[in-house]
C-alpha atoms as a PDB file:
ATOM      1  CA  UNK A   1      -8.312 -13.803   9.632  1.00  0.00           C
ATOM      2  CA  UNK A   2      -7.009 -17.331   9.311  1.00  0.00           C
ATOM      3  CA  UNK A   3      -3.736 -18.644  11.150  1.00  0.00           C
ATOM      4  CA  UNK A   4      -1.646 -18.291   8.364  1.00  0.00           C
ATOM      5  CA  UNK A   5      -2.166 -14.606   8.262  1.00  0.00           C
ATOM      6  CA  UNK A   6      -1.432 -13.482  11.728  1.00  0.00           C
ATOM      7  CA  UNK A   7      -1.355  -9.822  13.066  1.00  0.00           C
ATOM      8  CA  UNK A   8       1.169  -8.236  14.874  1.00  0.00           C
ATOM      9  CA  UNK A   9       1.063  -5.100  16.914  1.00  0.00           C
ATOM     10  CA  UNK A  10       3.039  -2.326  17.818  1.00  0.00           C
ATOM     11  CA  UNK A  11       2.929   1.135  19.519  1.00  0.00           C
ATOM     12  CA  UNK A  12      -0.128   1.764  21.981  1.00  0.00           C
ATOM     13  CA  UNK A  13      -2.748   0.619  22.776  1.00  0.00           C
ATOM     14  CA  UNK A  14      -5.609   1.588  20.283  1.00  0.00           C
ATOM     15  CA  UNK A  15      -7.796   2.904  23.297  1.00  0.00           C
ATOM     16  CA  UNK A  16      -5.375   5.594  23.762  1.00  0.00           C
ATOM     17  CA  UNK A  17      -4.241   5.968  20.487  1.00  0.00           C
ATOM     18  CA  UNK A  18      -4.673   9.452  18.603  1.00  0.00           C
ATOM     19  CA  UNK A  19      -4.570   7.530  15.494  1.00  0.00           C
ATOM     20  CA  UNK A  20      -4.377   4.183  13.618  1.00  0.00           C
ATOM     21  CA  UNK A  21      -1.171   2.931  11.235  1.00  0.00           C
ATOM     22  CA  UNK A  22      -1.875  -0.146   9.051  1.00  0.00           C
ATOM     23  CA  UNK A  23       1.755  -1.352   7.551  1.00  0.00           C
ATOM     24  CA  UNK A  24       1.879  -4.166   5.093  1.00  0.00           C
ATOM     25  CA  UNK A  25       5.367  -5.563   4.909  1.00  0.00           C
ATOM     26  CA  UNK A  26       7.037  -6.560   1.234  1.00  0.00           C
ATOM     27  CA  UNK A  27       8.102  -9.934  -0.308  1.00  0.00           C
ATOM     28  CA  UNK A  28      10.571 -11.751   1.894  1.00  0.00           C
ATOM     29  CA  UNK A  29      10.014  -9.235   4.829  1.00  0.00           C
ATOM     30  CA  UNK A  30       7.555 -10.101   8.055  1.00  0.00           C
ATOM     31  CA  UNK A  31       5.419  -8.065  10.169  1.00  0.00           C
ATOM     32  CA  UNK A  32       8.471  -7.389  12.893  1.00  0.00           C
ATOM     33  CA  UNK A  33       9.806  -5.910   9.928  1.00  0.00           C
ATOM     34  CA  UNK A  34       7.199  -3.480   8.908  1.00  0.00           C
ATOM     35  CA  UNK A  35       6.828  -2.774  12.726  1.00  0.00           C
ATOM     36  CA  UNK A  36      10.022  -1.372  12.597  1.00  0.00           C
ATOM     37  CA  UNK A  37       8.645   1.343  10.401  1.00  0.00           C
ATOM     38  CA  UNK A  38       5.968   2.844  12.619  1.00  0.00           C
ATOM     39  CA  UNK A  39       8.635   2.789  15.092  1.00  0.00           C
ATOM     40  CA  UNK A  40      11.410   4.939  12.993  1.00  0.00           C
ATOM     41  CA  UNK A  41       8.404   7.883  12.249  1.00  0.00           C
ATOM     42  CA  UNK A  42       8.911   8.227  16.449  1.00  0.00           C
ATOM     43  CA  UNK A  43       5.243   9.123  16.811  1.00  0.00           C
ATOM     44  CA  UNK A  44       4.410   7.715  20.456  1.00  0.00           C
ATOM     45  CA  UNK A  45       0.674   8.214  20.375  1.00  0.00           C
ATOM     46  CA  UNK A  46      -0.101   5.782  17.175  1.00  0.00           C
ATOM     47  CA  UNK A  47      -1.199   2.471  17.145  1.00  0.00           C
ATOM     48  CA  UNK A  48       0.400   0.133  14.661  1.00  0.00           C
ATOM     49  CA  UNK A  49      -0.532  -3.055  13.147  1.00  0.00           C
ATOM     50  CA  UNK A  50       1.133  -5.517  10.665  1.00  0.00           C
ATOM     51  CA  UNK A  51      -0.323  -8.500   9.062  1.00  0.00           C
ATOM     52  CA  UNK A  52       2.204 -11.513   7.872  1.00  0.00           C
ATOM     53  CA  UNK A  53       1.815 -12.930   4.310  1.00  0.00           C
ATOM     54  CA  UNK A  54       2.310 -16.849   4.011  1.00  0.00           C
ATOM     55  CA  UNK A  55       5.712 -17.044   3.320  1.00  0.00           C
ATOM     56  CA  UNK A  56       6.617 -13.617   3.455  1.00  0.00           C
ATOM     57  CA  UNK A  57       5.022 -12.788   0.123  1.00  0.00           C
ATOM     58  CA  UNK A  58       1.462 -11.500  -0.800  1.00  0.00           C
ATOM     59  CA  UNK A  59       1.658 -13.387  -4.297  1.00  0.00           C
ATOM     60  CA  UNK A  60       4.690 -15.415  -6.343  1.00  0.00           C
ATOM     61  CA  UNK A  61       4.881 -13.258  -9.500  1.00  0.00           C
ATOM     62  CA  UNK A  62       5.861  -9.538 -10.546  1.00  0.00           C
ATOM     63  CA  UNK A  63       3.084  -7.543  -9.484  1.00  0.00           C
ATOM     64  CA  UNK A  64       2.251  -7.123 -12.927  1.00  0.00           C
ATOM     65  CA  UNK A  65       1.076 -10.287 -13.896  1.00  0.00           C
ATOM     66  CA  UNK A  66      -2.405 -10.479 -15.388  1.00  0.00           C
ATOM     67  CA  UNK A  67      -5.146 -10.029 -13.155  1.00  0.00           C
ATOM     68  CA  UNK A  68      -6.786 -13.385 -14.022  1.00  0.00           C
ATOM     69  CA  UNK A  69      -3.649 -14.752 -12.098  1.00  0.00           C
ATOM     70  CA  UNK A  70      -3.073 -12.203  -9.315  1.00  0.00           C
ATOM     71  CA  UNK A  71      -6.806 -12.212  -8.127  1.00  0.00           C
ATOM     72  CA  UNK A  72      -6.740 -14.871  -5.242  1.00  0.00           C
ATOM     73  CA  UNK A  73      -3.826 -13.294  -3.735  1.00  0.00           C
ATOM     74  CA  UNK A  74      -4.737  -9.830  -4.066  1.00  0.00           C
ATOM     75  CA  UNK A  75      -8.058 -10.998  -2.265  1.00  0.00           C
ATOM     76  CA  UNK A  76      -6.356 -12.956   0.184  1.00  0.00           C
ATOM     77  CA  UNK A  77      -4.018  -9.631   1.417  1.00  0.00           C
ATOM     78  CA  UNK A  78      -6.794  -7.553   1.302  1.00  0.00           C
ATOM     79  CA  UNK A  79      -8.664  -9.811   3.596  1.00  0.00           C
ATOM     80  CA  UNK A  80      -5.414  -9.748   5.666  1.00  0.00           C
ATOM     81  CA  UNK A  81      -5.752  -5.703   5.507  1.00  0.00           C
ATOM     82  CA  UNK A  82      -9.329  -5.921   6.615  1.00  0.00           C
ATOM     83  CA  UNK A  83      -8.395  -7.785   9.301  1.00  0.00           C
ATOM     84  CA  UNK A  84      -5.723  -5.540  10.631  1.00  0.00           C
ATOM     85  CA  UNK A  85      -8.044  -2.333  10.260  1.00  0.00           C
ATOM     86  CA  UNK A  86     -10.986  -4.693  12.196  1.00  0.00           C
ATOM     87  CA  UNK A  87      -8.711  -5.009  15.034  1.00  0.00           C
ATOM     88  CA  UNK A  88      -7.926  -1.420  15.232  1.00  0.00           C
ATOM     89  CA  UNK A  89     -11.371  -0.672  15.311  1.00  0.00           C
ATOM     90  CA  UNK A  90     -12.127  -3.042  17.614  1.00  0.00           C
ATOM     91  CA  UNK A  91      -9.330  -1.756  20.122  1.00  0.00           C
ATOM     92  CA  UNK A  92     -11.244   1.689  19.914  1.00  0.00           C
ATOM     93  CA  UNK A  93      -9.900   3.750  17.049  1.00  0.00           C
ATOM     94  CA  UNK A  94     -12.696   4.909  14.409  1.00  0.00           C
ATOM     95  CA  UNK A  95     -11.996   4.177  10.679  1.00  0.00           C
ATOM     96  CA  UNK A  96     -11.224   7.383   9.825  1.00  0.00           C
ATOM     97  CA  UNK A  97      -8.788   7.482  11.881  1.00  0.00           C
ATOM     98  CA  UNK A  98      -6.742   4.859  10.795  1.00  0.00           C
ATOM     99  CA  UNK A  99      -4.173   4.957   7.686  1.00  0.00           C
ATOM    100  CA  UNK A 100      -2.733   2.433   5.553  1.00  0.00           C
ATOM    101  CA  UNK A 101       1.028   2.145   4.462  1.00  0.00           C
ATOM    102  CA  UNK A 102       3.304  -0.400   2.692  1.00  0.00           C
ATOM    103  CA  UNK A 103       6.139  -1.045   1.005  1.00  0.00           C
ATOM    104  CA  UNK A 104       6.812  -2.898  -2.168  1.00  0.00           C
ATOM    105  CA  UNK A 105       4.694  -5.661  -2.683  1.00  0.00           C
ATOM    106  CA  UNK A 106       3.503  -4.406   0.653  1.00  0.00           C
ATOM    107  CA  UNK A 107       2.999  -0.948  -0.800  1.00  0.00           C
ATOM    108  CA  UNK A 108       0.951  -2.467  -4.309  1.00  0.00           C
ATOM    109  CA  UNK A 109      -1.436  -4.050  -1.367  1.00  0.00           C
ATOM    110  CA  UNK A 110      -2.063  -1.388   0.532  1.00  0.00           C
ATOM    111  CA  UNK A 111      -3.070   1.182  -2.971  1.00  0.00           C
ATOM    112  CA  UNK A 112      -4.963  -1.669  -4.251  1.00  0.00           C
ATOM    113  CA  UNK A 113      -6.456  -1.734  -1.012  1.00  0.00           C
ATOM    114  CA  UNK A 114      -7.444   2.157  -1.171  1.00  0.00           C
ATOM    115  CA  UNK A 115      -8.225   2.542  -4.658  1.00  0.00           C
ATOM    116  CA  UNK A 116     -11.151  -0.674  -4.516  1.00  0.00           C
ATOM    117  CA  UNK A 117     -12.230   0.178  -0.714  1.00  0.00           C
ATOM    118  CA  UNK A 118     -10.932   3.804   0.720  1.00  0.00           C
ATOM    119  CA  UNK A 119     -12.313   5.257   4.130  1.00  0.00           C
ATOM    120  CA  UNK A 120      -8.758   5.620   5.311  1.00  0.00           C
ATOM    121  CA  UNK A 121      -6.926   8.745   7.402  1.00  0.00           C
ATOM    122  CA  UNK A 122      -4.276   8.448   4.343  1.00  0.00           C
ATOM    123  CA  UNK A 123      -2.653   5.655   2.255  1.00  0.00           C
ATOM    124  CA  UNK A 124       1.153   5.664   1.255  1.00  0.00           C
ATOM    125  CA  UNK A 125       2.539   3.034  -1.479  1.00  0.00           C
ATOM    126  CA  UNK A 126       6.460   3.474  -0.496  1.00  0.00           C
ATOM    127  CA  UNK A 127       8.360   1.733  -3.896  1.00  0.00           C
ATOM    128  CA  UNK A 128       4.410   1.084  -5.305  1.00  0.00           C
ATOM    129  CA  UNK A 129       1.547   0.878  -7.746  1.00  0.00           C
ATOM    130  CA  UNK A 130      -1.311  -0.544  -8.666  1.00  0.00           C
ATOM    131  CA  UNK A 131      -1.724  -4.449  -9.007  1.00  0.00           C
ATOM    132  CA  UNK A 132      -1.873  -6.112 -12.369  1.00  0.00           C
ATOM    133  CA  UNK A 133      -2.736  -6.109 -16.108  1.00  0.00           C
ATOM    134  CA  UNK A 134      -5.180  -7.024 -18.751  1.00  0.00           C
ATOM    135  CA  UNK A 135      -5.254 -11.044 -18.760  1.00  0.00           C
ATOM    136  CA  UNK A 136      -5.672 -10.064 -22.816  1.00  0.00           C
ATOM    137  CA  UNK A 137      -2.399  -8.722 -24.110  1.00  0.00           C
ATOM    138  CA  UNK A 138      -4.645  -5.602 -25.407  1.00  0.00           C
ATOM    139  CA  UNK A 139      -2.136  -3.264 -27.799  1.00  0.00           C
ATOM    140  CA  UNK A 140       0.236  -6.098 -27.054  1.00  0.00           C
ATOM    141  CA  UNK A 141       3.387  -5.372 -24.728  1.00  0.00           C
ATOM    142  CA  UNK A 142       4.198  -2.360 -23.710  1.00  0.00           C
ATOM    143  CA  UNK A 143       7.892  -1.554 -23.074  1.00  0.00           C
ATOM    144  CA  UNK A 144       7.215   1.159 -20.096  1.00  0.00           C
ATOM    145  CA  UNK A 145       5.512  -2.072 -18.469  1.00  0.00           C
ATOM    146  CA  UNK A 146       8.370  -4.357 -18.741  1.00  0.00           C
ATOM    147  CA  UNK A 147       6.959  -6.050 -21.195  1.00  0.00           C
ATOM    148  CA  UNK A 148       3.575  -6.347 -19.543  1.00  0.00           C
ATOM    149  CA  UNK A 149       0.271  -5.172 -21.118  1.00  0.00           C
ATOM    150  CA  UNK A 150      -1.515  -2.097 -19.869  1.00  0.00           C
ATOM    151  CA  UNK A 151      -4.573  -2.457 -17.120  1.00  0.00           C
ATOM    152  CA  UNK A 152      -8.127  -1.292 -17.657  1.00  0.00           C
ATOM    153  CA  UNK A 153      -8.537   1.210 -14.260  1.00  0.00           C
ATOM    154  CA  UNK A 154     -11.918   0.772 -13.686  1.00  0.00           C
ATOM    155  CA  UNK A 155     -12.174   1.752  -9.728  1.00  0.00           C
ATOM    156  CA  UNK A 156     -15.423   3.876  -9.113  1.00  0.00           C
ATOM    157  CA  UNK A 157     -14.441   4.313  -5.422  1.00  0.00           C
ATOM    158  CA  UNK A 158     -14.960   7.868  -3.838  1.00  0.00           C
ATOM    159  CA  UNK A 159     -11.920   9.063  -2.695  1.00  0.00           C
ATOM    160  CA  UNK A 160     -12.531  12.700  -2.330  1.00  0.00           C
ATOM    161  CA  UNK A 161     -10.152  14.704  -0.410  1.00  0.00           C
ATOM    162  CA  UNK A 162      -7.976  11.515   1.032  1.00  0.00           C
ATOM    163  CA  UNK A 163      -4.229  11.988   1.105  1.00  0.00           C
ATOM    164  CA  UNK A 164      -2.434   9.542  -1.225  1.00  0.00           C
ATOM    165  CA  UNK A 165       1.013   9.471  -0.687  1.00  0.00           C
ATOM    166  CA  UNK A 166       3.112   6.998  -4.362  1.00  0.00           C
ATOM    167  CA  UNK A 167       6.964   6.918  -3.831  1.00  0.00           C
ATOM    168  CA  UNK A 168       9.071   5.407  -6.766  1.00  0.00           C
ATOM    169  CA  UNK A 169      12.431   5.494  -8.236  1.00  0.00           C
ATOM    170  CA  UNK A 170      13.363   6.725 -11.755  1.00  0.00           C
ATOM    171  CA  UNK A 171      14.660   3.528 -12.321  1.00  0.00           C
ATOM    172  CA  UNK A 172      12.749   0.671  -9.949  1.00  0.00           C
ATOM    173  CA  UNK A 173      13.956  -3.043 -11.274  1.00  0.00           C
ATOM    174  CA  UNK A 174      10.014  -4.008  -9.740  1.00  0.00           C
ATOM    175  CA  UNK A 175       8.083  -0.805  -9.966  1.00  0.00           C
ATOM    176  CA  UNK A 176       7.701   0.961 -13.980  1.00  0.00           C
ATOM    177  CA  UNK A 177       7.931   5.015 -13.365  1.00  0.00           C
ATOM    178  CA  UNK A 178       5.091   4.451 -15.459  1.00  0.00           C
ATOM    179  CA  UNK A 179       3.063   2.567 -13.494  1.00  0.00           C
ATOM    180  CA  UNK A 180       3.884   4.798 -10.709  1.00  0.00           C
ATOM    181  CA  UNK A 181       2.154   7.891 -13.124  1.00  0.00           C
ATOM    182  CA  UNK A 182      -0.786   5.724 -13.902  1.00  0.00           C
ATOM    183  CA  UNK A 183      -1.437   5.378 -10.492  1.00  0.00           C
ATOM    184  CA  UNK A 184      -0.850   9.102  -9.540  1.00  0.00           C
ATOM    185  CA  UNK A 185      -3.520   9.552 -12.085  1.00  0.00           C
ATOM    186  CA  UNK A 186      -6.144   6.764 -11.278  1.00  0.00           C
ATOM    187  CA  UNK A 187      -6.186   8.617  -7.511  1.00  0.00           C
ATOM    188  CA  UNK A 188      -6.137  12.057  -9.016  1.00  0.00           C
ATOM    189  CA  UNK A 189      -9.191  10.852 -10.893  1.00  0.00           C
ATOM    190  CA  UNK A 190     -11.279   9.493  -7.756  1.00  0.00           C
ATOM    191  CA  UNK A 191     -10.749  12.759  -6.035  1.00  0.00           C
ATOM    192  CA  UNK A 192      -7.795  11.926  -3.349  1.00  0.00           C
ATOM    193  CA  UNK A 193      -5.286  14.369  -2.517  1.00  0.00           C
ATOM    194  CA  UNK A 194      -2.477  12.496  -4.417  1.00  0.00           C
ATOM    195  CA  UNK A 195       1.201  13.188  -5.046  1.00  0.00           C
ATOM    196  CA  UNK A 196       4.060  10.747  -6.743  1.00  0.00           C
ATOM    197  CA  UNK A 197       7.436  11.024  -5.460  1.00  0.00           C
ATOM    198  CA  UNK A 198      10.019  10.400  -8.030  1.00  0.00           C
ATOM    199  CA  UNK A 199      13.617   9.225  -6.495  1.00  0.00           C
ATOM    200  CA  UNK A 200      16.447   9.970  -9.468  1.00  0.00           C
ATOM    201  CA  UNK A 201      18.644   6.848 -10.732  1.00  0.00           C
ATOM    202  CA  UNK A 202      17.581   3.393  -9.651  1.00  0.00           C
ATOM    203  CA  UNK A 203      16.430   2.059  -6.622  1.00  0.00           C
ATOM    204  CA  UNK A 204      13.773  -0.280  -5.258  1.00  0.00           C
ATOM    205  CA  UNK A 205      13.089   0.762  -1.433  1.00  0.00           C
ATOM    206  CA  UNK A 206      12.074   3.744   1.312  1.00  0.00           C
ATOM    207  CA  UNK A 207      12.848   6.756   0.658  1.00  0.00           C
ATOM    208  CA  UNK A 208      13.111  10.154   2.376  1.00  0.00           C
ATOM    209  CA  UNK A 209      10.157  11.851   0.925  1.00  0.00           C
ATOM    210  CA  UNK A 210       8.130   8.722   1.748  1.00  0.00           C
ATOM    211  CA  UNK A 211       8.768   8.842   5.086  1.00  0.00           C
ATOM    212  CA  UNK A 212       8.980  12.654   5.235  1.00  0.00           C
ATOM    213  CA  UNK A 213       5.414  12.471   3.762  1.00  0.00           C
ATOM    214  CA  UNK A 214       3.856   9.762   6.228  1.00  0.00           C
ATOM    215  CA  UNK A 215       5.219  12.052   9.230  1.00  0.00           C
ATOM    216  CA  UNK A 216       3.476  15.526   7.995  1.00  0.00           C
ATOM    217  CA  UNK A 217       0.351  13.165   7.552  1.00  0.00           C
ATOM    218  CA  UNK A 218       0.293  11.380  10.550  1.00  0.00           C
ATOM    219  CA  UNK A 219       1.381  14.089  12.745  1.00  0.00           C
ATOM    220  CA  UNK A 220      -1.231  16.877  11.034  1.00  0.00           C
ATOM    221  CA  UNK A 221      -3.975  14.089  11.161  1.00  0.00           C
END
């Protein structure tokens, strides 16, 4: 992990953690931030960890920008997650132990993370989906994209049995419902355990079920 990407930590220590909580913050937030997450769920025997993005933001465009364009930030915040889950495992806490969360931009990270690597506890995109599109505008745009093109899924990663946890609103000014439904299906189709939680009306942030959801998890892990 370079200096630019620094960690923070919350919670306990990993040695006597039960479990492991990865949160990746969204654009213009921090790791303090995110931290303050892990703290609201009120679980006192989980260690937390946050990784910073350079300026507060994993990448400068919609998250749906072609992937041709998104690729050396995608690869620099998944480095960033690597890191975060390497110092976690370090401190004592197995892989397997440790789960991944995010919002927004934070959120699109931490799927993108699960649906290319996996070998998480769980993985919850709060206000998410997958990164990107076609750099080709294949069947040209596509209005339930914003105007984007679609993206060619082609993860081969085995996700059987892990709980995926996709929160979105109806109406998200950043996050297409159907996007959200794509993504629902790309887990669905590597095996996790994966739900989408719809919010009615518009909306961009945390919601209830999200955090409803991460508790059962994290608590029944």
């Amino acid at each position: 992990m370079d200096q630019e990407t620094p960690l923070r930590v919350g919670g306990v220590n990993p040695a006597m953690a039960r479990m492991g909580l990865v949160l990746v913050h969204g654009r213009g937030g921090s790791a303090a931030d995110i931290l303050g997450l892990g703290e609201a769920l009120a679980l006192p025997d989980i260690a937390t960890i946050a990784p910073e993005a350079p300026g507060r933001s994993w990448w400068p465009t919609s998250f749906l920008a072609p992937m041709g364009q998104m690729n050396p930030h995608v690869d620099r915040g998944l480095a960033a997650v690597d890191a975060a889950i390497d110092a976690l495992v370090e401190g004592g806490l197995p892989r397997e132990k440790i789960a991944l969360a995010g919002f927004s931009q934070g959120g699109c990270l931490a799927l993108e993370y699960a649906a290319r690597k996996g070998g998480l506890a769980a993985v919850f995109g709060l206000s998410a989906g997958l990164v990107g599109t076609r750099d080709a505008m294949a069947g040209g745009p596509q209005p339930a994209l914003y105007g984007f093109a679609a993206k060619a899924f082609d993860y081969d990663t085995d996700l059987s049995g892990t709980p995926v946890e996709i929160t979105v609103h109806e109406e998200d000014p950043h996050i297409p419902l159907a996007r959200g439904q794509e993504s629902l299906a790309v887990f669905e189709h590597l095996g996790a355990r994966a739900r989408l939680h719809v919010a009615p009306g518009p909306g961009h942030g945390i919601t209830d079920a999200g955090i409803t959801a991460m508790r059962a998890h994290l608590n029944g892990a």
